[in-house]
C-alpha atoms as a PDB file:
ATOM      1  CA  UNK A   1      11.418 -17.557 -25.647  1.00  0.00           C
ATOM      2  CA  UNK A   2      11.718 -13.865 -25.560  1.00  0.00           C
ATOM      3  CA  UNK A   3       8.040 -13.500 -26.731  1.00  0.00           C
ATOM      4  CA  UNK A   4       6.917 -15.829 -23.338  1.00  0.00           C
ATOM      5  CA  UNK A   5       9.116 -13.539 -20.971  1.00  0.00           C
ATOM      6  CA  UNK A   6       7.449 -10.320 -22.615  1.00  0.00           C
ATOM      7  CA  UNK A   7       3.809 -11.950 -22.279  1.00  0.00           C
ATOM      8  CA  UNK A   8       4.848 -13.223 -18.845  1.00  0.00           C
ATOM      9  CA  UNK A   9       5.720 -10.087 -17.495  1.00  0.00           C
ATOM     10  CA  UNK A  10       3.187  -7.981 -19.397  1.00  0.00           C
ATOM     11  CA  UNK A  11       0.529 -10.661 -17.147  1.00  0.00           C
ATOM     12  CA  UNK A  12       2.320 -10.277 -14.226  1.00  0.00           C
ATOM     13  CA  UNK A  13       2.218  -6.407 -14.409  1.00  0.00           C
ATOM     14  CA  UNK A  14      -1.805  -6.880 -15.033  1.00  0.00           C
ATOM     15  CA  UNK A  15      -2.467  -8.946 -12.208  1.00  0.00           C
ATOM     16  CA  UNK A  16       0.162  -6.807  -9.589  1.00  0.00           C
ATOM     17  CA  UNK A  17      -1.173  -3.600 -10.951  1.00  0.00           C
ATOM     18  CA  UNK A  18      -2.529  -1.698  -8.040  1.00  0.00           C
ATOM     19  CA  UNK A  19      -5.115   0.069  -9.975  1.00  0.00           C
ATOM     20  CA  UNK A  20      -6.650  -3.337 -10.400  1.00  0.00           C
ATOM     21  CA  UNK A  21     -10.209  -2.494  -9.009  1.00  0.00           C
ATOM     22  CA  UNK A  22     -12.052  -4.684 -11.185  1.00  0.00           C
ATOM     23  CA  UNK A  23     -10.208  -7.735  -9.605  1.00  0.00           C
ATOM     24  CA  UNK A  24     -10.419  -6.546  -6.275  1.00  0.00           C
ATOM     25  CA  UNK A  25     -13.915  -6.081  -6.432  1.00  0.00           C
ATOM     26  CA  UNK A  26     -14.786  -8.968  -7.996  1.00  0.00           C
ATOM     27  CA  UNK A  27     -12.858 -10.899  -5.913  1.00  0.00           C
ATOM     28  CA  UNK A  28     -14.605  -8.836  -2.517  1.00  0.00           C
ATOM     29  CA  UNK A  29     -17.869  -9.709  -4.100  1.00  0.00           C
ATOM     30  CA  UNK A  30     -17.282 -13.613  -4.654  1.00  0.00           C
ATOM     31  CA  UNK A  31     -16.026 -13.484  -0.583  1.00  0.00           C
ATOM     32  CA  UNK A  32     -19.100 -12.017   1.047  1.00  0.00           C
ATOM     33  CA  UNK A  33     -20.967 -14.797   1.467  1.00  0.00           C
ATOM     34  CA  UNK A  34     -18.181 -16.476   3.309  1.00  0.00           C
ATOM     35  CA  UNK A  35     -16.734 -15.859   7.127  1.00  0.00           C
ATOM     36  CA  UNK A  36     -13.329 -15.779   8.862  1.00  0.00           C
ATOM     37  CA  UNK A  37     -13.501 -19.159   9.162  1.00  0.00           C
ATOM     38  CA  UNK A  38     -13.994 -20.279   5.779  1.00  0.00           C
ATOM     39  CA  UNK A  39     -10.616 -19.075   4.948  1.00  0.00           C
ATOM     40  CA  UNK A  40     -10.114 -22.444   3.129  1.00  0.00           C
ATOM     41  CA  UNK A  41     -13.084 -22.242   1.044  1.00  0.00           C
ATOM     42  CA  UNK A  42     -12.288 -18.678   0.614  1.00  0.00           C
ATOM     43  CA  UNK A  43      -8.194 -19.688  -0.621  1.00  0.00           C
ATOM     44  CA  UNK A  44     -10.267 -21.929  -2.862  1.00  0.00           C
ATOM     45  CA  UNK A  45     -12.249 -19.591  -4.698  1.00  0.00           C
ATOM     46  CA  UNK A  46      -9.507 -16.885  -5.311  1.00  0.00           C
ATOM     47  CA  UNK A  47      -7.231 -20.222  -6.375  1.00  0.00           C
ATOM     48  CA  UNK A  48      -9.674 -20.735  -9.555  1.00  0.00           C
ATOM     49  CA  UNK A  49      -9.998 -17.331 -10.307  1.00  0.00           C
ATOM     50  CA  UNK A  50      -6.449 -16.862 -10.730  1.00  0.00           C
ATOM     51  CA  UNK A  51      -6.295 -20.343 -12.552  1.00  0.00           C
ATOM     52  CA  UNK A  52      -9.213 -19.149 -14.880  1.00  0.00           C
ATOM     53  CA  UNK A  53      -8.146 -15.489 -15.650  1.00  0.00           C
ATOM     54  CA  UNK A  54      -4.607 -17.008 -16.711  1.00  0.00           C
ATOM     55  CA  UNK A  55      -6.467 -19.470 -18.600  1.00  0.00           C
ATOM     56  CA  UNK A  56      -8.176 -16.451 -20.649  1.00  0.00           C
ATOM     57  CA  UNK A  57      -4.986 -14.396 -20.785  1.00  0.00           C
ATOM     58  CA  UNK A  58      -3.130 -17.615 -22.267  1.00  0.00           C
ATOM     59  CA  UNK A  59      -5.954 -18.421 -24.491  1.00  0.00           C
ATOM     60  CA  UNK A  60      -6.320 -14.881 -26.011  1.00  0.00           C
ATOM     61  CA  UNK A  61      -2.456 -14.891 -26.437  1.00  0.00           C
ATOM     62  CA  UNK A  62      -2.611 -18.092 -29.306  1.00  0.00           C
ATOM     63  CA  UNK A  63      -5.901 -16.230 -30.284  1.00  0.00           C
ATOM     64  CA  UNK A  64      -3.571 -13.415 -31.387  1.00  0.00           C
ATOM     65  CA  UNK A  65      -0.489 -16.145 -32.798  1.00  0.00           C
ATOM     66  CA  UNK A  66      -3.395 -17.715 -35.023  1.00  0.00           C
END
């Protein structure tokens, strides 16, 4: 469990980190074609992006186990 807690904080720190550009800007860049009032479709998109970069942290994390 110890290992989880290390790679669970070690993510968190990744996604909170505040030089995060690349995230930021690809997130900017997926929202431009969208207005104020797409705010759903907008919650949406940034919804699967976080679902599919934890998706590729998790699945380069057994990558490294195997």
């Amino acid at each position: 469990m110890s290992q989880f807690l290390l790679y669970f904080k070690v993510g968190l720190n990744h996604v909170l980190d505040i030089h995060a550009y690349d995230h930021v800007l690809f997130l900017i860049a997926l929202m431009l074609p969208y207005a104020f009032k797409d705010w759903k479709r907008v919650f949406v998109l940034v919804s699967l992006f976080t679902i599919g970069h934890t998706l590729s942290l998790i699945l380069s994390v057994l990558v490294s186990f195997l």
